[in-house]
Protein backbone atom coordinates (compact mmCIF):
# COMPACT_ATOMS: atom_id res chain seq x y z
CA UNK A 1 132.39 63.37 79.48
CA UNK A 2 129.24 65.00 78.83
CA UNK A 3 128.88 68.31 79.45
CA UNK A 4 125.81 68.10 81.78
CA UNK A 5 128.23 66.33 84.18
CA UNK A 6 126.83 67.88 86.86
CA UNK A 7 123.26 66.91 86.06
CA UNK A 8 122.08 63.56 87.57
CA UNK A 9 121.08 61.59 84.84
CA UNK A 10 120.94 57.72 84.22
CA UNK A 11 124.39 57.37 82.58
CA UNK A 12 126.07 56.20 85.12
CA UNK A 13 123.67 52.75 84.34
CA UNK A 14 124.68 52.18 81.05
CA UNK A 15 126.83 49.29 80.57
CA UNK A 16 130.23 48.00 79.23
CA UNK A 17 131.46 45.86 76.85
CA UNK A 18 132.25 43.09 79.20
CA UNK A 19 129.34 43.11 80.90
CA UNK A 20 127.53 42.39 77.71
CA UNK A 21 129.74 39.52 76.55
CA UNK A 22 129.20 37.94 80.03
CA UNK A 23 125.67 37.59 79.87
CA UNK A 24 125.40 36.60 75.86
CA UNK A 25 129.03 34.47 75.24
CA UNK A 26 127.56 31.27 76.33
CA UNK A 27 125.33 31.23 73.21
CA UNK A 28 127.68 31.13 70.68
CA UNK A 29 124.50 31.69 67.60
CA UNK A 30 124.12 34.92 69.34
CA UNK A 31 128.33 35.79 68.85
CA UNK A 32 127.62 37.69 65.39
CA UNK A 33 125.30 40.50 67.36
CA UNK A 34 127.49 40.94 70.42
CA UNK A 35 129.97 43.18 68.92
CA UNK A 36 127.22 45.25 67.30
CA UNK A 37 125.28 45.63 69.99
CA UNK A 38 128.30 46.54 72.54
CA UNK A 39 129.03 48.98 69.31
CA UNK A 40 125.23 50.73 70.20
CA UNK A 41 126.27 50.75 74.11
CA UNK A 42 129.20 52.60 73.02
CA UNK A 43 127.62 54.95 71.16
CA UNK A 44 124.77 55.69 73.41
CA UNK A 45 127.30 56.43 76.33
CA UNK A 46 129.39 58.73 74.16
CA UNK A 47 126.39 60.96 72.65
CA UNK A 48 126.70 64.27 74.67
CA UNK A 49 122.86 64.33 75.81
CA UNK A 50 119.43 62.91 76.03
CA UNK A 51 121.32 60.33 78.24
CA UNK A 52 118.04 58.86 79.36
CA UNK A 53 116.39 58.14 76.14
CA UNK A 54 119.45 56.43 75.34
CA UNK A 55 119.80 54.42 78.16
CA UNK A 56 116.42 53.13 77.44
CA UNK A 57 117.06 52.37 74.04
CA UNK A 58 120.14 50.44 75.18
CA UNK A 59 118.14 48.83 77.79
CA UNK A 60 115.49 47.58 74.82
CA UNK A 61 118.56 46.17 72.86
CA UNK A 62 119.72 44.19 74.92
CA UNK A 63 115.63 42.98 75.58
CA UNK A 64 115.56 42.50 72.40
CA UNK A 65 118.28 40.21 72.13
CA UNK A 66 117.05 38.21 75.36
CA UNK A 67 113.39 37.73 73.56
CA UNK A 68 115.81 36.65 70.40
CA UNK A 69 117.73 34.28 72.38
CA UNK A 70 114.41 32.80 74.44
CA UNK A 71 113.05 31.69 70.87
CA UNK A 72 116.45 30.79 69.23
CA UNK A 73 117.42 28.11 72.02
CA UNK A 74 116.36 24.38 71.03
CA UNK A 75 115.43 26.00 67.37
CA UNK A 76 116.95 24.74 64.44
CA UNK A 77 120.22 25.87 63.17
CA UNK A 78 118.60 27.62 60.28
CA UNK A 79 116.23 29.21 62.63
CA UNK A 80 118.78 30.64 64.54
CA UNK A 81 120.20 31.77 61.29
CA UNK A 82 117.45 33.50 60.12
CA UNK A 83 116.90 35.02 63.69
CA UNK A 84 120.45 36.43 64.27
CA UNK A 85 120.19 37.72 60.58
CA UNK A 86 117.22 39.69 61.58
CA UNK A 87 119.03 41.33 64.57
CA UNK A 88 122.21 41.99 62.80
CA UNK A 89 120.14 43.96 60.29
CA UNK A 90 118.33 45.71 63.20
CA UNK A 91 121.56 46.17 65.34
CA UNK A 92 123.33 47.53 62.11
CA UNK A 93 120.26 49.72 61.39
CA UNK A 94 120.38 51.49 64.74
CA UNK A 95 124.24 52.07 64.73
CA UNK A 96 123.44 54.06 61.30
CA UNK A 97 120.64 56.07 62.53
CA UNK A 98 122.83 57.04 65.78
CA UNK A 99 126.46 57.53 64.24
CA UNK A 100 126.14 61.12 63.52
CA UNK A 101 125.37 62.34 67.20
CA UNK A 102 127.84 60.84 68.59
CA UNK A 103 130.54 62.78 67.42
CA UNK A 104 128.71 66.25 67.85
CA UNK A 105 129.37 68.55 70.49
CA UNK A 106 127.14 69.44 73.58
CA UNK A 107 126.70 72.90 71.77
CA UNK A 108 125.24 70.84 68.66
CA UNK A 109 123.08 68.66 70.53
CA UNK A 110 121.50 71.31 72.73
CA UNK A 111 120.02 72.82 69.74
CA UNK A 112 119.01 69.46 67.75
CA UNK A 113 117.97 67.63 71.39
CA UNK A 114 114.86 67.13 69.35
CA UNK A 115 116.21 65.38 65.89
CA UNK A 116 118.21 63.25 68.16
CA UNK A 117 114.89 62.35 70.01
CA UNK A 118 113.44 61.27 66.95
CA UNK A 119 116.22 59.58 65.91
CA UNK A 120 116.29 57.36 69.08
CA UNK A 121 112.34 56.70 68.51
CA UNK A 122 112.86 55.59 65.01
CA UNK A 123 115.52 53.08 66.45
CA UNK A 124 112.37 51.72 68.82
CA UNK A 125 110.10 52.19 65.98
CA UNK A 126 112.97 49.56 64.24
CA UNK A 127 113.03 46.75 66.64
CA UNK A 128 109.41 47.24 66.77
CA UNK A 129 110.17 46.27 62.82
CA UNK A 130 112.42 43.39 63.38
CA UNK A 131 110.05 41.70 65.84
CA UNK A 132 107.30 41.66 63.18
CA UNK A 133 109.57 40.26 60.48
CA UNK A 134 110.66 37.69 63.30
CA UNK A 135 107.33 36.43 64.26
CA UNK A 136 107.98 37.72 67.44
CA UNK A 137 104.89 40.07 67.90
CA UNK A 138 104.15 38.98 71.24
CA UNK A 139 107.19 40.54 72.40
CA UNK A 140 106.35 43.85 71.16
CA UNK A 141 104.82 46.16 73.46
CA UNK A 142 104.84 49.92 71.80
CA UNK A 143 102.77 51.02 74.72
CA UNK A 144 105.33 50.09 77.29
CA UNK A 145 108.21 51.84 75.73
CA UNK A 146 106.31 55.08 74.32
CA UNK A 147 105.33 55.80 77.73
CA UNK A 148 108.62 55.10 79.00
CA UNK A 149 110.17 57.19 75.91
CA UNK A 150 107.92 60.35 76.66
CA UNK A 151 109.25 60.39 80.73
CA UNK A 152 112.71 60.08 79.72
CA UNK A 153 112.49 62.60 77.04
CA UNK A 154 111.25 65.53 78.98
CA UNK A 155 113.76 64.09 82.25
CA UNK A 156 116.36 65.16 79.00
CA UNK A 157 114.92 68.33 77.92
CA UNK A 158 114.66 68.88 81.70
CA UNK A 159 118.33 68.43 82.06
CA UNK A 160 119.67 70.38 78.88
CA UNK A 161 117.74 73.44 80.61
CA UNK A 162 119.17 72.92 84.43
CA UNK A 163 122.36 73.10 83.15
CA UNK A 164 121.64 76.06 80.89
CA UNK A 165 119.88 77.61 83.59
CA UNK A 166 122.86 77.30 86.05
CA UNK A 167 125.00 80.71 86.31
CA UNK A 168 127.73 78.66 87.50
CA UNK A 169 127.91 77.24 83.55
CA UNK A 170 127.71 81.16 82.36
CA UNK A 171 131.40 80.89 81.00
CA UNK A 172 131.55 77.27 79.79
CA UNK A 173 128.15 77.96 77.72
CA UNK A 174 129.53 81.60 76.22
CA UNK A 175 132.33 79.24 75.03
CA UNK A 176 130.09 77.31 73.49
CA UNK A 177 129.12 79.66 71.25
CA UNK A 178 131.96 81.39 70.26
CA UNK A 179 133.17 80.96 66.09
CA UNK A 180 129.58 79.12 66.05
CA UNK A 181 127.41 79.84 62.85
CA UNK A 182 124.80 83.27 63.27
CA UNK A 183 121.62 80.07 63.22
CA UNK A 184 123.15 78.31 65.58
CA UNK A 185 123.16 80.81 67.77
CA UNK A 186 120.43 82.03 67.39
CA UNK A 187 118.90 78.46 68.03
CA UNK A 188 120.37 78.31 70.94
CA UNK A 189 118.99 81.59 72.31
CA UNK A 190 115.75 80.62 70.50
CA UNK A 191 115.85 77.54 73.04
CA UNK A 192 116.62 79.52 76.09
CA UNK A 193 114.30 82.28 75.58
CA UNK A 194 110.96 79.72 74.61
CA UNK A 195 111.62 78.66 77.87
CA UNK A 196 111.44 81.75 79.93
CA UNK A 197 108.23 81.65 82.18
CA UNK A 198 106.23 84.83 83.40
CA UNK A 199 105.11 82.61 86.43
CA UNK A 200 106.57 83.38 89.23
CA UNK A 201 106.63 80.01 90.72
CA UNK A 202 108.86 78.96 88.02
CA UNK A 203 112.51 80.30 89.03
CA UNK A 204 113.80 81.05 85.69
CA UNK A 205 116.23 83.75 86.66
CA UNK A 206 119.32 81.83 85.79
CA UNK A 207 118.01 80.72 82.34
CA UNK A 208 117.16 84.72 81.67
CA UNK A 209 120.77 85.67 82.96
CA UNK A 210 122.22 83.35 80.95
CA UNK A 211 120.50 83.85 78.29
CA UNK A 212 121.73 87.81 78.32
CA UNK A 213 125.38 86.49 78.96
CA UNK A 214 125.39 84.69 75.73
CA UNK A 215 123.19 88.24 73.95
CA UNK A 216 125.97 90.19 74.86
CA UNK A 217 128.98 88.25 74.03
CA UNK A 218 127.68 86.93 70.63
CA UNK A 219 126.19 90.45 69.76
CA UNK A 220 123.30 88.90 68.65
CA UNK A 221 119.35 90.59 69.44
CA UNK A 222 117.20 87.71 71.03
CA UNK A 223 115.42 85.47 68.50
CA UNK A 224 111.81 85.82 68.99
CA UNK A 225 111.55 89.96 69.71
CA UNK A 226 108.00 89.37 70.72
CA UNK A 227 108.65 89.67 74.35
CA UNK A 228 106.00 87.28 75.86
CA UNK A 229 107.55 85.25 78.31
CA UNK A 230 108.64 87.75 81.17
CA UNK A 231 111.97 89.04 78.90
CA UNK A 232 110.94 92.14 80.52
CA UNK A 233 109.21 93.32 83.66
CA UNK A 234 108.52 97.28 84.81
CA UNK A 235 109.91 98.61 87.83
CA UNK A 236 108.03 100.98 89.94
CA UNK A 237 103.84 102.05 89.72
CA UNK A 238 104.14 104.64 87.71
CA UNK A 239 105.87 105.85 84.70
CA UNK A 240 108.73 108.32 84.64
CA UNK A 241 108.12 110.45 81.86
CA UNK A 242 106.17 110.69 79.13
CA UNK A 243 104.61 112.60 75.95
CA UNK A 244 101.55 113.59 74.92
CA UNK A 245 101.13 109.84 72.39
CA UNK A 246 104.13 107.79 74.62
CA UNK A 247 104.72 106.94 78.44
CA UNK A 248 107.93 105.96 79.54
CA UNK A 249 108.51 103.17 82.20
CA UNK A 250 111.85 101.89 83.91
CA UNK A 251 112.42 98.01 83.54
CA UNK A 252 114.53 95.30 83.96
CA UNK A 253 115.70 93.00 80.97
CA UNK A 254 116.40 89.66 81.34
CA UNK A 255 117.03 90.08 85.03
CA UNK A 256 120.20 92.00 84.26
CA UNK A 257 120.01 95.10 82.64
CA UNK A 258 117.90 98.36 83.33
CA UNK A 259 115.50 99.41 80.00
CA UNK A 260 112.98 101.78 79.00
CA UNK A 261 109.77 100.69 78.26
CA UNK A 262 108.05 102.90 75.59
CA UNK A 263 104.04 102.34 76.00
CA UNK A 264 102.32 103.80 72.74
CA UNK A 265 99.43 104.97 74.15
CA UNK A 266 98.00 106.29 70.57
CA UNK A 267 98.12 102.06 69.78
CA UNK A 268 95.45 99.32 71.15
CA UNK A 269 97.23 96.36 71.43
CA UNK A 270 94.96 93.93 68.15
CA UNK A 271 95.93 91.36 65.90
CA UNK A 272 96.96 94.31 63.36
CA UNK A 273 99.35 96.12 65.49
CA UNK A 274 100.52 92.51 66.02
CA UNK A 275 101.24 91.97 62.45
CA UNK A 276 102.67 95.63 62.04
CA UNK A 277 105.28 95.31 64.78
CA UNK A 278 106.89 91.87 63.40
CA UNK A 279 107.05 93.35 60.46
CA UNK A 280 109.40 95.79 61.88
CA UNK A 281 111.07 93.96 63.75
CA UNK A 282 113.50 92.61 60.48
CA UNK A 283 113.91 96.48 60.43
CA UNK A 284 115.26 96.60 63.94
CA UNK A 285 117.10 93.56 63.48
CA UNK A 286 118.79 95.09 59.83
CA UNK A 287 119.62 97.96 61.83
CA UNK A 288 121.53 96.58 64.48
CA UNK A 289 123.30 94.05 62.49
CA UNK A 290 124.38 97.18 60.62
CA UNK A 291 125.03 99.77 63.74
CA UNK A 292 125.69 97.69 66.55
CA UNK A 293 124.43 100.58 68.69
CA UNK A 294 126.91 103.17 67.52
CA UNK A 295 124.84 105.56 66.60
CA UNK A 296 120.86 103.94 66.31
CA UNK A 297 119.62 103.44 70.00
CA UNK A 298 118.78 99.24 69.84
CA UNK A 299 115.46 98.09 70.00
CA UNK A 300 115.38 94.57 71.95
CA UNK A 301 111.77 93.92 71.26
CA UNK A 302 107.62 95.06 71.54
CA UNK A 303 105.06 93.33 74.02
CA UNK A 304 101.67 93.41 73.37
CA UNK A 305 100.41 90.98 76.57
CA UNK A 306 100.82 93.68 79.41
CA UNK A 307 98.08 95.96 78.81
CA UNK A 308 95.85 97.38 76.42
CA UNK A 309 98.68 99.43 74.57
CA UNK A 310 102.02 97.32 73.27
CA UNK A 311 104.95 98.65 74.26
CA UNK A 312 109.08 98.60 73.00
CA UNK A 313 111.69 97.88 75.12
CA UNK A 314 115.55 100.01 74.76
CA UNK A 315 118.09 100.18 76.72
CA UNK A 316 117.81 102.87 79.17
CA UNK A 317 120.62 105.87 79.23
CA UNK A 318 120.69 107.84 82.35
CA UNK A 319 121.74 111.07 80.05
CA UNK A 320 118.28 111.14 78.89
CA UNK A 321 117.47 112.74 75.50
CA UNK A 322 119.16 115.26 73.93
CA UNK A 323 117.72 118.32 74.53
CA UNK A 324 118.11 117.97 78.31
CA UNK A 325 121.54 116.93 78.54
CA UNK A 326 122.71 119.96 76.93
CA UNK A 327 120.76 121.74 79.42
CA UNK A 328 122.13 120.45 81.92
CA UNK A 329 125.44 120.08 80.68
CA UNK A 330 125.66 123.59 78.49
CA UNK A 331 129.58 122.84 78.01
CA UNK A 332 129.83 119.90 76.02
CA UNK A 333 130.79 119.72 72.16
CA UNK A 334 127.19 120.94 70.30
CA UNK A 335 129.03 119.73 67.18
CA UNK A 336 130.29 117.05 67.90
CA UNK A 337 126.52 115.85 68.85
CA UNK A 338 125.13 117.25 66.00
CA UNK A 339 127.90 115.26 63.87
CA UNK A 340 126.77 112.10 65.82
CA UNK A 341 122.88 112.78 65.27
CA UNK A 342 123.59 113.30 61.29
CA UNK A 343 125.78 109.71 61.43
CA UNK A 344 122.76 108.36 62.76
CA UNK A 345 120.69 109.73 60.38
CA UNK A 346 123.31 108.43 57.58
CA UNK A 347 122.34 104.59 58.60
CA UNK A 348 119.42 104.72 58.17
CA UNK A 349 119.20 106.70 55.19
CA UNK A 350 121.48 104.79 53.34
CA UNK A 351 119.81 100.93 54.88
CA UNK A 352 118.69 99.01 51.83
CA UNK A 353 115.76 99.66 51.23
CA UNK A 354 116.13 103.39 53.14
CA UNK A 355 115.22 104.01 56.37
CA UNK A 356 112.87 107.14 57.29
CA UNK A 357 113.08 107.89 60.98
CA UNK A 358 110.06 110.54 60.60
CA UNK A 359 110.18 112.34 64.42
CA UNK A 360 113.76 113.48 64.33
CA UNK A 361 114.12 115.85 67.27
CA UNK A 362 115.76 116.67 70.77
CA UNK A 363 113.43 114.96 72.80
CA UNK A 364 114.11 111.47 70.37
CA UNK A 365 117.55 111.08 70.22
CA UNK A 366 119.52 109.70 73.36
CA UNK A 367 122.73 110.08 74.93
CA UNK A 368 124.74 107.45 75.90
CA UNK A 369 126.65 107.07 79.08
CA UNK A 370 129.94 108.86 77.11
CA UNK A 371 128.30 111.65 75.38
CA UNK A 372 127.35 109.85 72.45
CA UNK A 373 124.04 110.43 70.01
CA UNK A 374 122.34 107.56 69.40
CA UNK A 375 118.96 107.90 67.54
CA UNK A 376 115.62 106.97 69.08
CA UNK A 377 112.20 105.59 67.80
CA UNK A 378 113.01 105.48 64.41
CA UNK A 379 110.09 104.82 62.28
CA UNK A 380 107.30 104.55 65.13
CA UNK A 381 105.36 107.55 63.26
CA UNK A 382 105.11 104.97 60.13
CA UNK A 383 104.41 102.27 62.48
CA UNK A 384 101.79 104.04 63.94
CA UNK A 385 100.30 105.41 60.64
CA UNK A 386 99.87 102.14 59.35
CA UNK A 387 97.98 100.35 62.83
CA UNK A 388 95.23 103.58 63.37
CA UNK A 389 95.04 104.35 59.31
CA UNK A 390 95.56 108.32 60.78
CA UNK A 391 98.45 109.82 59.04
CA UNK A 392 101.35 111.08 61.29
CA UNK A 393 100.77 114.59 60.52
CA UNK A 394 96.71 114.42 61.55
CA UNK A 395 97.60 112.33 64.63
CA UNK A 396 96.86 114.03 68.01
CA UNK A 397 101.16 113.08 69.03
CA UNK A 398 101.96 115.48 65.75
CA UNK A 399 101.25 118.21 68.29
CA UNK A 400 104.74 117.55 69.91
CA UNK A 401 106.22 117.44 66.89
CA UNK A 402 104.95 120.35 65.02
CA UNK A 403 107.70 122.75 65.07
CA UNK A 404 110.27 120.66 63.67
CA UNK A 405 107.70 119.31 60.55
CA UNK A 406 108.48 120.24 56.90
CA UNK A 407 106.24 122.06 55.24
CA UNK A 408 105.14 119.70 52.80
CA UNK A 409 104.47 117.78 55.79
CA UNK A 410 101.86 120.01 57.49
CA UNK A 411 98.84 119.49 54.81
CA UNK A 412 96.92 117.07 53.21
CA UNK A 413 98.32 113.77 53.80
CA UNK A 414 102.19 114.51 53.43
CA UNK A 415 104.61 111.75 53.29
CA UNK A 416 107.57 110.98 55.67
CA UNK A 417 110.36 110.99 53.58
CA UNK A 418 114.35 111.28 54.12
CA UNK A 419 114.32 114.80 52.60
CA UNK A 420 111.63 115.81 55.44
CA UNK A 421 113.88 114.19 58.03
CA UNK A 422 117.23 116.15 56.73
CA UNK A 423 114.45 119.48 57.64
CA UNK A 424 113.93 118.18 60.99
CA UNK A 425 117.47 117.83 61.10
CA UNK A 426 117.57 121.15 60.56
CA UNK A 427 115.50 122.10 63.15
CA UNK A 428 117.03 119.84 65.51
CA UNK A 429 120.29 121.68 64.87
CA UNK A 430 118.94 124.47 65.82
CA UNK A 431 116.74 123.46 68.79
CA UNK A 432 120.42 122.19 70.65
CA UNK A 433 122.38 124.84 69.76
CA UNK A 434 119.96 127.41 71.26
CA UNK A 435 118.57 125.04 74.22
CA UNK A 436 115.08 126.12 72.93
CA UNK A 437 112.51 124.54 70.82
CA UNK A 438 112.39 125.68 67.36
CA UNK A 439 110.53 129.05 66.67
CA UNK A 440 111.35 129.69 70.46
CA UNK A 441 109.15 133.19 69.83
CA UNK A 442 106.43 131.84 68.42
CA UNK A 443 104.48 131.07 71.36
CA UNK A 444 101.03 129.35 69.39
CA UNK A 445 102.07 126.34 66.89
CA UNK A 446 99.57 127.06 64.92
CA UNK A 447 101.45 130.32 63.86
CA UNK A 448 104.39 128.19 63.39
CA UNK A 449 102.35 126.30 60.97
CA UNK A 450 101.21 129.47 58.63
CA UNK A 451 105.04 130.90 58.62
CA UNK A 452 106.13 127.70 57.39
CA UNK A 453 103.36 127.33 54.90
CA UNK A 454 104.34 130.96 54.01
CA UNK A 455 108.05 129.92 53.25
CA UNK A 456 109.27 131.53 56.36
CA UNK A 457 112.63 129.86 57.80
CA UNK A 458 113.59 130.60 61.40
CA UNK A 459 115.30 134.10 62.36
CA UNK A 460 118.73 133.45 63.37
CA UNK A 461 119.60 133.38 66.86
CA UNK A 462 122.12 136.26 67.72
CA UNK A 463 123.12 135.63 71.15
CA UNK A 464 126.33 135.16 72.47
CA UNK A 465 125.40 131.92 74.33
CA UNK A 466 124.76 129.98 70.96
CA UNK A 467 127.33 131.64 68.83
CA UNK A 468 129.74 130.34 71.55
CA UNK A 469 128.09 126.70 71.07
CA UNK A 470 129.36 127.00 67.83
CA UNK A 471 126.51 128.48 65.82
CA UNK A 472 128.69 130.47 63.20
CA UNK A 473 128.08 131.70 59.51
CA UNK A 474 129.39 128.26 57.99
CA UNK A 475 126.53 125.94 60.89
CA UNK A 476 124.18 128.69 59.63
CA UNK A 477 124.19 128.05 56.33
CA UNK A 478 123.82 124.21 56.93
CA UNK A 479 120.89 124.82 58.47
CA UNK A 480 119.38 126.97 55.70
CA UNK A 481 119.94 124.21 53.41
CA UNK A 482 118.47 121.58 55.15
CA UNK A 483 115.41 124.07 55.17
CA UNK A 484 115.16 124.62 51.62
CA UNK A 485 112.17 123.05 49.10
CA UNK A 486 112.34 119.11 49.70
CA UNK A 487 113.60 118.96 46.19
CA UNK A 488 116.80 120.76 46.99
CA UNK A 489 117.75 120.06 50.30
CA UNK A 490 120.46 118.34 51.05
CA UNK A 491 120.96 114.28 51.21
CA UNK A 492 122.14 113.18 54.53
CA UNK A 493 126.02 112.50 52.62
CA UNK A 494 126.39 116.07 51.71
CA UNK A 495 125.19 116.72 55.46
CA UNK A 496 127.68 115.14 56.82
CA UNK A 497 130.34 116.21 54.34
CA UNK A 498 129.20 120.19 55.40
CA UNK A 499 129.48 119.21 58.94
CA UNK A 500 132.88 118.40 58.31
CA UNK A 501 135.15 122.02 59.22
């Protein structure tokens, strides 16, 4: 039984062995082609899809063998030799090109609907063959059965994606999947999602719910992360936060889950940024294959086709970002968030090749709905360096950033590198533990600037709030390290290993 049982298809037309012997045992020439073309029937009623195709392909047998027959009766006996030769070789030829789908499972056949397609046109393309060689070229009418082939082709493709579309198959196609090879599910996703519509007169929802059924189960990030075919819509007129290079939008993914949608307003959506951001995408996907969202908040894909400025999509925490949870929440464990944030920072840093996040701070790391750190918008300063050609620290969204730069990132054209991101770690340290931005006193950042230039590190905060955080002599000295000269500070592994009392 197929699995698109509850799809109305032609199957129930295809016919059985005795039906066929009926109407071709009185012609006892034809005998040596009845079993082999009862053995297509078969076949063609056991593949798992494209039902229709097949049933026309059985249909143009069994023609065949009629317009075989017509000329054979009152030949010769050699003639109807050399005729039933021809369509034992043709029969035979068919059952070859058609034994391997029948054994494969609806899973299999989803994903290679279109090999199998091709397969059952080269069968056509083969009788079309066979009546050459035959002299029978009056019989042969290619027009005819390629316009017959296209209907019933798309009436399949049609059929694969009502049932994939139902939600009432969510279960029976997440079973599919399971032990399945990482391509094959991916193809399968790839199949779902190229189907997605953005028109609203085309009721995808089910194929979209679906579609995230299978994303979560399998673990797997959707196969095309250009988000072009309404993966993701925004909720609401107006964004609900922002920065000074970044607005922040609510959406909804795949009809099913609530996301953040991250427009880069220092980015014009071109053909460059296009480039840049697929680029990055095998860096999202590397991560997440690697994370799994422990600690590195997932990136499910950009947009560039709503609006002038392309956008990301996350998944959207309700604890916000760091540095206002622990405002509003002053109780919870300081360390054991900074501990998260410098796991975080560990993945990345030790990804192959390494991973620079280059805007480590408060405001870019979130918190998950148990308390967790996960890292945000890793590498979008390099992302964005590389579409406008401005470096990160010349940009007008450094601004934001300022106070947590290293020094050797504040002139010239510095580089983001992993020792400048252990200094913002640093400063991020310090930023949670006192609720304040770094150099809280320093009101101008352009002062910040010329003390860090000067060498200057941060005075250290003496009040009891932040002591009782957990901002003691041992947390101290951390944080002095991280702020040494790039060439001394700290990897990410000793970090961690300091963090670690």
């Amino acid at each position: 039984m197929s699995v698109l049982s509850t799809v109305p298809y032609a199957a129930a037309l295809f016919l059985d062995s005795a039906q066929v012997t009926a109407q071709f045992s009185p012609v006892p020439w034809l005998a040596p082609a009845i079993g082999l073309i009862n053995t297509v029937i078969t076949m063609c009623r056991q593949a798992k899809a494209n039902k229709n195709a097949l049933k026309q392909l059985q249909d143009r047998c069994i023609s065949f063998l009629v317009v075989v027959q017509q000329r054979g009766d009152g030949a010769s006996p050699p003639e109807q030799q050399r005729l039933i030769a021809g369509v034992q070789s043709t029969l035979r030829n068919i059952i070859d090109r058609l034994d391997k789908w029948c054994s494969k499972s609806s899973f299999e056949l989803f994903i290679k609907q279109v090999d199998l397609a091709n397969a059952i046109e080269d069968c056509h393309v083969e009788i079309n063959d066979s009546l050459t060689k035959l002299q029978l070229t009056a019989a042969i009418d290619t027009a005819v059965w390629q316009s017959e082939f296209k209907v019933n082709n798309e009436r399949d493709q049609a059929e694969v994606l009502y049932y994939l579309s139902d939600i009432k198959n969510t279960q029976t196609i997440i079973a599919m999947t399971q032990h399945r090879q990482s391509a094959d599910i991916k193809a399968i996703m790839a199949l779902m999602q190229q189907n997605l519509s953005i028109t609203p007169e085309c009721d995808t929802q089910g194929l979209g719910t679906n579609l995230y059924r299978i994303q979560k189960s399998t673990g797997k990030l959707l196969a095309n992360m250009q988000l072009q075919r309404g993966e993701v819509r925004r909720l609401g007129h107006y964004p609900v936060s922002g920065t000074g290079s970044m607005d922040i939008w609510e959406g909804l993914y795949l009809n099913e889950e609530k996301v953040a949608i991250k427009i880069l307003r220092a980015v014009h959506s071109t053909p460059k940024s296009l480039q840049r951001f697929r680029r990055e995408v095998e860096i999202w996907n590397r991560v997440w294959e690697t994370d799994q969202g422990r600690h590195i908040l997932p990136l499910y894909g950009f947009c560039q086709n709503d609006g002038p400025f392309p956008y990301v999509v996350s998944p959207w925490h309700p604890n916000g970002t760091a540095d206002k949870y622990v405002a509003q929440f002053p109780d919870v464990d300081h360390l054991a968030l900074i501990r998260g944030i410098s796991a975080g920072a560990y993945v990345l840093h030790t990804m192959t090749p390494p991973i620079v996040h280059g805007d480590l701070k408060g405001a870019n790391i979130i918190i998950d709905a148990v308390g967790n750190a996960l890292l945000a918008d890793f590498g979008f300063s390099r992302v964005v360096e590389d579409i406008t050609g401005v470096p990160f620290t010349q940009s007008a969204g450094v601004s934001n950033s300022q106070r947590w730069l290293a020094p050797e990132l504040c002139f010239d054209k510095g580089r983001l590198t992993m020792a400048a991101d252990i200094y913002a770690f640093g400063m991020t340290m310090l930023e949670l533990m006192t609720h304040a931005m770094p150099w809280a006193t320093v009101r101008h950042t352009t002062q910040v600037i010329i003390k860090v230039a000067d060498g200057e590190k941060p005075p250290r905060p003496r009040d009891e709030a932040t002591i009782a955080r957990g901002l003691d002599d041992h947390l101290w000295e951390v944080m002095q390290k991280c702020w040494d000269a790039a060439e001394t500070r700290p990897t990410v592994t000793e970090v961690i290993q300091m963090l670690v009392y």
